[in-house]
Each structure stands twice: as structure tokens, then as C-alpha cells.
C-alpha atoms as a PDB file:
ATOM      1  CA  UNK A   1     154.097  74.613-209.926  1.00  0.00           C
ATOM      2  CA  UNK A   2     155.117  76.047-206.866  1.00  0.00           C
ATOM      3  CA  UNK A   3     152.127  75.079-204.059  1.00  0.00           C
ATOM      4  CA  UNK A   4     149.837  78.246-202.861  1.00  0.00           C
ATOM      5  CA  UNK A   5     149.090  78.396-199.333  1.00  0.00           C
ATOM      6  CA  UNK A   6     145.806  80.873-198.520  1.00  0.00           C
ATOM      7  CA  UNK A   7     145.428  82.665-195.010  1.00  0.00           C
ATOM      8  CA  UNK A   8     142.310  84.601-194.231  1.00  0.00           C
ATOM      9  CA  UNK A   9     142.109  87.042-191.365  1.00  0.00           C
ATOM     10  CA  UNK A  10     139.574  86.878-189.466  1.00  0.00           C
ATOM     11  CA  UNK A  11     138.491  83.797-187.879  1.00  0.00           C
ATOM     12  CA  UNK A  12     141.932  81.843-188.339  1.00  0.00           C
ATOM     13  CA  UNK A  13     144.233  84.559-187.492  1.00  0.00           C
ATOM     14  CA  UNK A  14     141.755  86.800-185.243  1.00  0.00           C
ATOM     15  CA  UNK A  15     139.455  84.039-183.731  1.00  0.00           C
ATOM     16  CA  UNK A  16     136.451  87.172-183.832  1.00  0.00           C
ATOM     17  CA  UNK A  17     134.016  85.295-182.135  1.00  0.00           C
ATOM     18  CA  UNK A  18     136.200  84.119-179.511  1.00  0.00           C
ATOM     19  CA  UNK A  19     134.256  85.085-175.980  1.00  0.00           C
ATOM     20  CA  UNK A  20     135.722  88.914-175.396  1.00  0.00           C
ATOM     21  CA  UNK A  21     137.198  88.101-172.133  1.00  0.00           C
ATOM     22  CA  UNK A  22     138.539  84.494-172.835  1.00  0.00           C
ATOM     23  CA  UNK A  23     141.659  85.158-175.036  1.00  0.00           C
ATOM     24  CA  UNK A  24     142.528  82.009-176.739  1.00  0.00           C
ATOM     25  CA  UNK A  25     146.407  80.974-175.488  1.00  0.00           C
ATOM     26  CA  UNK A  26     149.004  82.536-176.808  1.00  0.00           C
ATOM     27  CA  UNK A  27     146.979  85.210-178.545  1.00  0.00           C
ATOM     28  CA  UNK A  28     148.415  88.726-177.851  1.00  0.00           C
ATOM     29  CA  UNK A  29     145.460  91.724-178.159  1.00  0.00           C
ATOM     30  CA  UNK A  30     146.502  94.591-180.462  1.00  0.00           C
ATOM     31  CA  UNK A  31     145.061  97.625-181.135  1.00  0.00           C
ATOM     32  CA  UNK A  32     145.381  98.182-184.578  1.00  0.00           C
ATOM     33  CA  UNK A  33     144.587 102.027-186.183  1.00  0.00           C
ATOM     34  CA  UNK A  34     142.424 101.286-189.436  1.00  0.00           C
ATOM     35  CA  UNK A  35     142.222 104.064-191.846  1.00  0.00           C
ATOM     36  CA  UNK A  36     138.550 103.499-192.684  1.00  0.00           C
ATOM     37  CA  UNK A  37     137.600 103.650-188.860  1.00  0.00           C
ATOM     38  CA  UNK A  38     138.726 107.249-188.072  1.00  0.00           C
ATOM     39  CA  UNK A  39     140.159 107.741-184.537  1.00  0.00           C
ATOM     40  CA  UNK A  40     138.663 104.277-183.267  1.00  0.00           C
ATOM     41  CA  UNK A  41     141.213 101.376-182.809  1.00  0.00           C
ATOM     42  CA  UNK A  42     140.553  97.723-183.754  1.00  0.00           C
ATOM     43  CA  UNK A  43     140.584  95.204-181.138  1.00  0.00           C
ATOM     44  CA  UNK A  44     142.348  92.218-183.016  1.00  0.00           C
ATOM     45  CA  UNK A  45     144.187  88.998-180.845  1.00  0.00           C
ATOM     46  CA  UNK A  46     146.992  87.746-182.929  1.00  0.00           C
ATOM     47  CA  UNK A  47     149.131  84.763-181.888  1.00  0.00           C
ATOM     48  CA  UNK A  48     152.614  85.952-183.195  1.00  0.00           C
ATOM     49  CA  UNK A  49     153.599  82.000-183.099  1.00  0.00           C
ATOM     50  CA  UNK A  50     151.725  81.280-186.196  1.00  0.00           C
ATOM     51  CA  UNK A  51     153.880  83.314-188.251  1.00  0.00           C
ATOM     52  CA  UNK A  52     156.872  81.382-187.996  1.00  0.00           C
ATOM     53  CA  UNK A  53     155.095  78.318-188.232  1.00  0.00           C
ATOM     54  CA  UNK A  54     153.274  79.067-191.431  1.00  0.00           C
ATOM     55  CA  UNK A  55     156.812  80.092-192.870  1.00  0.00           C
ATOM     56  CA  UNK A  56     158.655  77.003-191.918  1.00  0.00           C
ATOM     57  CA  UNK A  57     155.350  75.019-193.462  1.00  0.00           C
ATOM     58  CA  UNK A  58     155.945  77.080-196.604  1.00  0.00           C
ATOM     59  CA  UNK A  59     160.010  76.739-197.056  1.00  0.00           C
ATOM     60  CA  UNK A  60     160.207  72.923-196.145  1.00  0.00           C
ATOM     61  CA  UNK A  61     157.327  72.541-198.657  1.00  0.00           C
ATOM     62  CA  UNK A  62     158.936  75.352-201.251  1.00  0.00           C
ATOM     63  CA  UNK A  63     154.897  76.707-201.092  1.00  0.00           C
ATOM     64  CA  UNK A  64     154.017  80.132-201.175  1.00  0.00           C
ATOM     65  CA  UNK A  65     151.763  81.922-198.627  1.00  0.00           C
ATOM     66  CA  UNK A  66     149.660  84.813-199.867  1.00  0.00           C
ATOM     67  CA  UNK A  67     146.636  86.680-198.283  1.00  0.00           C
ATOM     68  CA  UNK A  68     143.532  85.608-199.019  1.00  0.00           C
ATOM     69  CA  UNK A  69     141.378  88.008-196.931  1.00  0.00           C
ATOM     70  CA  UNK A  70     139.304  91.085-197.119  1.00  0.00           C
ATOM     71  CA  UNK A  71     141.615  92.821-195.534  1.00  0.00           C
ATOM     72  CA  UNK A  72     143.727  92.393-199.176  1.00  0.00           C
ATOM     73  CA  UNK A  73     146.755  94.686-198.984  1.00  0.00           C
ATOM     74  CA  UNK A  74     146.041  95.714-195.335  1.00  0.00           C
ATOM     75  CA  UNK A  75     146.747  92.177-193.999  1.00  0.00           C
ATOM     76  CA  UNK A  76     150.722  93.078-195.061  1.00  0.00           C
ATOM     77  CA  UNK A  77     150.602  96.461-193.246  1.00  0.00           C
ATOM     78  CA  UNK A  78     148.326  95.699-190.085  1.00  0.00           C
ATOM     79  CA  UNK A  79     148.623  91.454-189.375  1.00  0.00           C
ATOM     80  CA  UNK A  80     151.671  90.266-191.144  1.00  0.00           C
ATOM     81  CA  UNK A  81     153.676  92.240-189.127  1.00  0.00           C
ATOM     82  CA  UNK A  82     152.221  91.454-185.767  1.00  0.00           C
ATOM     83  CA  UNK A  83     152.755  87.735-186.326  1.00  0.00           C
ATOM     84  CA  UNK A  84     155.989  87.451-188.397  1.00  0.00           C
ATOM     85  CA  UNK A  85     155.187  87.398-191.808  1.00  0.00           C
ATOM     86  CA  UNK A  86     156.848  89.311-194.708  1.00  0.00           C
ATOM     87  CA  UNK A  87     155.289  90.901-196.981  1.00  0.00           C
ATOM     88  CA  UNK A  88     152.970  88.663-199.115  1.00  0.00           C
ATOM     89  CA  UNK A  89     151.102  88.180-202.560  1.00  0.00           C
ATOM     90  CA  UNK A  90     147.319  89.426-201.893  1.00  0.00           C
ATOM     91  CA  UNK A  91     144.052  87.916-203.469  1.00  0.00           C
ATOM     92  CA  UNK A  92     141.895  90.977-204.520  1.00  0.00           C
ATOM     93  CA  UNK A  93     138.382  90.176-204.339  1.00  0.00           C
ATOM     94  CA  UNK A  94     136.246  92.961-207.274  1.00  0.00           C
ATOM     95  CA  UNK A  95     132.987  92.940-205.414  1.00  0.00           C
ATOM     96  CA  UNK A  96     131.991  89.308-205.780  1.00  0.00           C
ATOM     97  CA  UNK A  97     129.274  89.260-202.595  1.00  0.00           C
ATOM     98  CA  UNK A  98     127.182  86.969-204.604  1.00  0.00           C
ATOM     99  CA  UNK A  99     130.141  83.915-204.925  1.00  0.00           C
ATOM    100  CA  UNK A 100     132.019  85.028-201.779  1.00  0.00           C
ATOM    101  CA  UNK A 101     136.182  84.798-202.653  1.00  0.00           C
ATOM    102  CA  UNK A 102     135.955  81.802-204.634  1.00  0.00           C
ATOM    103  CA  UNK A 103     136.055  83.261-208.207  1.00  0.00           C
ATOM    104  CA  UNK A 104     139.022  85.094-206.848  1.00  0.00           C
ATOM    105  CA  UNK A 105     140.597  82.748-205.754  1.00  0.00           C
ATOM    106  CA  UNK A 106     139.873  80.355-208.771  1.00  0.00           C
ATOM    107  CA  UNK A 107     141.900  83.251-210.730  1.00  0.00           C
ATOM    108  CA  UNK A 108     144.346  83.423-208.412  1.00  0.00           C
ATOM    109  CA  UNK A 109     145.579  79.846-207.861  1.00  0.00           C
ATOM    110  CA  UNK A 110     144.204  78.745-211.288  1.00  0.00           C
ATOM    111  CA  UNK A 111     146.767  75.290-212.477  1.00  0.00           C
ATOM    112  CA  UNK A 112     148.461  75.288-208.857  1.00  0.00           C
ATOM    113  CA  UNK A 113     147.662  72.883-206.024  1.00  0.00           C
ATOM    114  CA  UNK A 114     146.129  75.065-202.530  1.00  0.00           C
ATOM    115  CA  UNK A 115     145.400  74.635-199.396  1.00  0.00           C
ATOM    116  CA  UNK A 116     143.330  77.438-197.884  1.00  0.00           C
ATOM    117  CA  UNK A 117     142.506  78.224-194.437  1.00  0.00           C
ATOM    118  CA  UNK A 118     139.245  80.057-193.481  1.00  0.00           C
ATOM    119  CA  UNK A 119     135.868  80.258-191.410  1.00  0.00           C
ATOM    120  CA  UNK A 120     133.355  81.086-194.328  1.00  0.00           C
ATOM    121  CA  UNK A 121     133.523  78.215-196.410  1.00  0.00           C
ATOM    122  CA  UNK A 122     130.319  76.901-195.740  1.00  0.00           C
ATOM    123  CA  UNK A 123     128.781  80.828-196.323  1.00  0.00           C
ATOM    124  CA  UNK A 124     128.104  79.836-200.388  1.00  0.00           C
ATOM    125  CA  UNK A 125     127.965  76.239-200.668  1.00  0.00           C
ATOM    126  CA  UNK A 126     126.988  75.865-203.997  1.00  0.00           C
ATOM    127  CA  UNK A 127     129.797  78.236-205.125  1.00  0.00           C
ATOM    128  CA  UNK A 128     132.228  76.160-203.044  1.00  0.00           C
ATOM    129  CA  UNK A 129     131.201  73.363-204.709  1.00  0.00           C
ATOM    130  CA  UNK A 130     131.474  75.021-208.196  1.00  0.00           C
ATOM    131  CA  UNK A 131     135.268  75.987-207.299  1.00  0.00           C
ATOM    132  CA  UNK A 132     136.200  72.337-206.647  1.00  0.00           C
ATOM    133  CA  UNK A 133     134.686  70.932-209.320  1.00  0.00           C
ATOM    134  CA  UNK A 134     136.246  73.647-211.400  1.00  0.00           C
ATOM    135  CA  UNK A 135     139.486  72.796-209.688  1.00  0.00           C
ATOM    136  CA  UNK A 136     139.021  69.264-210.716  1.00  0.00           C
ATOM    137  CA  UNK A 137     142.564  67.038-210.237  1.00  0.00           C
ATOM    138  CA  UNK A 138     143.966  69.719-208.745  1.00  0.00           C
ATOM    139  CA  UNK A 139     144.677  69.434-205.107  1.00  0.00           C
ATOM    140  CA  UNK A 140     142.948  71.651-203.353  1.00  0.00           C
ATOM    141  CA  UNK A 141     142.595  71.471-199.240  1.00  0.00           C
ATOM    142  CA  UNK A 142     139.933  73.938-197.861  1.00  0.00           C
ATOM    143  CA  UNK A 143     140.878  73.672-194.395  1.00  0.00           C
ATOM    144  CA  UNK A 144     138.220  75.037-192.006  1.00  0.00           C
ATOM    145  CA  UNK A 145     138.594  77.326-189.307  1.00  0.00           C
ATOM    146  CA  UNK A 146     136.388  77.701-186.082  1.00  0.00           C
ATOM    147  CA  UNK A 147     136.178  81.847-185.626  1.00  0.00           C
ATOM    148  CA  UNK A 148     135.956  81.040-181.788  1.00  0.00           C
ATOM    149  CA  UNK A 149     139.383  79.224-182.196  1.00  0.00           C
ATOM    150  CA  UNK A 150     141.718  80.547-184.704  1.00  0.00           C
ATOM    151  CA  UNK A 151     144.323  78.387-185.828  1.00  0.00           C
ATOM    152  CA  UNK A 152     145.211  75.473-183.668  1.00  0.00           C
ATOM    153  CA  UNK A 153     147.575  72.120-183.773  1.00  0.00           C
ATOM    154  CA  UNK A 154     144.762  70.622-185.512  1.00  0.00           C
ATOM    155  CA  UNK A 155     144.911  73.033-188.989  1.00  0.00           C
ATOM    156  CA  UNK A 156     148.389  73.311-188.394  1.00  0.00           C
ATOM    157  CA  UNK A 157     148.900  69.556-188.412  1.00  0.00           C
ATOM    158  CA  UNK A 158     146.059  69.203-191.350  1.00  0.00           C
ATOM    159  CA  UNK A 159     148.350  71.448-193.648  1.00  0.00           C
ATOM    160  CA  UNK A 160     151.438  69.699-193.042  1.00  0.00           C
ATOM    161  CA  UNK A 161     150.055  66.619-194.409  1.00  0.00           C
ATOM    162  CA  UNK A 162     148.691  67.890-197.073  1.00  0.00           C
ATOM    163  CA  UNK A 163     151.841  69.548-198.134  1.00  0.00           C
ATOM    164  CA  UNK A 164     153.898  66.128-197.101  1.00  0.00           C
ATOM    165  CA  UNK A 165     151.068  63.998-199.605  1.00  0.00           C
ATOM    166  CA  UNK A 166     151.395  66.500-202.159  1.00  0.00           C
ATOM    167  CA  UNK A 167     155.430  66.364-202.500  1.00  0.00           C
ATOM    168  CA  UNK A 168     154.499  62.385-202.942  1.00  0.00           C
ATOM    169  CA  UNK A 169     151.653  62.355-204.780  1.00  0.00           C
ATOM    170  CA  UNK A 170     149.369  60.884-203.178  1.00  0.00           C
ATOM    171  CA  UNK A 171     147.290  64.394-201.976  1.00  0.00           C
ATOM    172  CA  UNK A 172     143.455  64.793-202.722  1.00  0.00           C
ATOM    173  CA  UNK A 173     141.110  67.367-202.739  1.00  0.00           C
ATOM    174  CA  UNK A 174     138.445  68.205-200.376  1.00  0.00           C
END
């Protein structure tokens, strides 16, 4: 089965709780209209470099990206764009505050290998821990985002070897 590779929004994406006047490099601020919001405009920095990177990750890997956000189908209309990506398979999350995205998520990847990059995973420990134990053999890589960040060399580096140690066998879960 085809590896899944999981992108959240906010924090890897849109480092949120970057300091407001210290724009991470490379990160370009848009002002994104959200439907929800009325007439007020999103302030979102996107770094339109991690588009292409994620893609080339993906085809010299054969993985597939998908959304894994909050955002769900929004991410295609308002993010993807902004940094490169095509339109992508969304995670829907049915109102599961008390487990966070993980039985989503579960559903959604259930019998392939993931790696999934976000800044919550530490929000519902014990349900984290119920989705890898769940997950058993599988290999799973929760790669964890700082929200002050975003993506850096670091995660980018992290999910190329994971993909490289799963096309060899030799990947584990974390």
C-alpha cells in the first residue's frame, strides 16, 4: 500500500504562534478571505517552498499527501494553492473534541504506513497512545511541529528518512 503522508495547517504550515512581527524566513503573509469570518481577512504566513518539497518527497517515495487539518476541504481552496499543492485527499474529522483527529485519522490511513506532521500531538496523550498501539506494526511517524516554527530542514529531513527506511524495511513507529 501506497504510503500516506498527513499535513496539518496550522502550526506546520502557518507557524501561528510565531512572534507577529518576526516572520519566519521564507514565509510570505497572505490575507486569506474565510467564509465563516465575514468581511475580516485571515492573517496566515505560508512558505510557498514547502509545496514543492512535500511533492518531490511524495513522487520519489510514490506516497500520497492528503490534508489532515481542520481546515478539511478549505486547506485545497485557501493553503494548497498558496504553496504549490494540487488538490488533495482531506481527513474529515465528525466532531471528535474528546480524541482530537486521531480516530480520524485511524479510519483514514487504517492498513497503510504514515507519517504525519503536526503541533497538537501531545494535546490527548492517552488517545495518541491508543492510535499507535492500535496502529501496531504499522509504520507510523508522528512528526512534531513547533507552532512558532513551521516546517523546517529538520521535519523535512525527518520525513525523508522515514520514507527512505520504509522503501527498505527497516522503518519503525514512533
Amino acid at each position: 500500500m501506497r504510503p500516506l503522508i498527513l499535513l496539518d495547517v496550522d502550526g506546520p504550515l502557518s507557524p501561528w504562534a510565531a512572534p507577529r512581527h518576526a516572520k519566519p524566513a521564507g514565509y510570505v503573509e497572505h490575507q486569506l478571505k474565510v467564509s465563516r469570518w465575514g468581511r475580516r481577512k485571515l492573517r496566515m504566513w505560508l512558505d510557498p517552498g514547502h509545496g514543492p518539497k512535500l511533492l518531490a518527497l511524495a513522487g520519489a517515495a510514490d506516497a500520497e499527501l492528503a490534508w489532515a487539518t481542520t481546515w478539511e476541504h478549505q486547506a485545497n481552496t485557501l493553503m494548497g494553492p498558496a504553496i504549490g499543492l494540487p488538490r488533495l485527499r482531506v481527513v474529515e474529522f465528525p466532531g471528535e473534541p474528546t480524541e482530537w483527529k486521531f480516530p480520524a485519522v485511524a479510519r483514514f490511513g487504517a492498513g497503510r504506513p504514515l507519517a504525519w506532521l503536526d503541533d497538537d500531538f501531545d494535546t490527548f496523550p492517552q488517545a495518541r497512545r491508543e492510535f499507535l498501539d492500535r496502529r501496531g506494526e504499522l509504520p507510523t511517524e508522528l512528526i512534531a511541529v513547533n507552532p512558532r516554527t513551521g516546517l523546517t530542514t529538520e521535519h523535512f529531513d525527518a520525513l525523508e528518512t522515514w520514507l527512505r527506511e520504509l522503501k527498505t524495511g527497516s522503518s519503525s513507529g514512533s
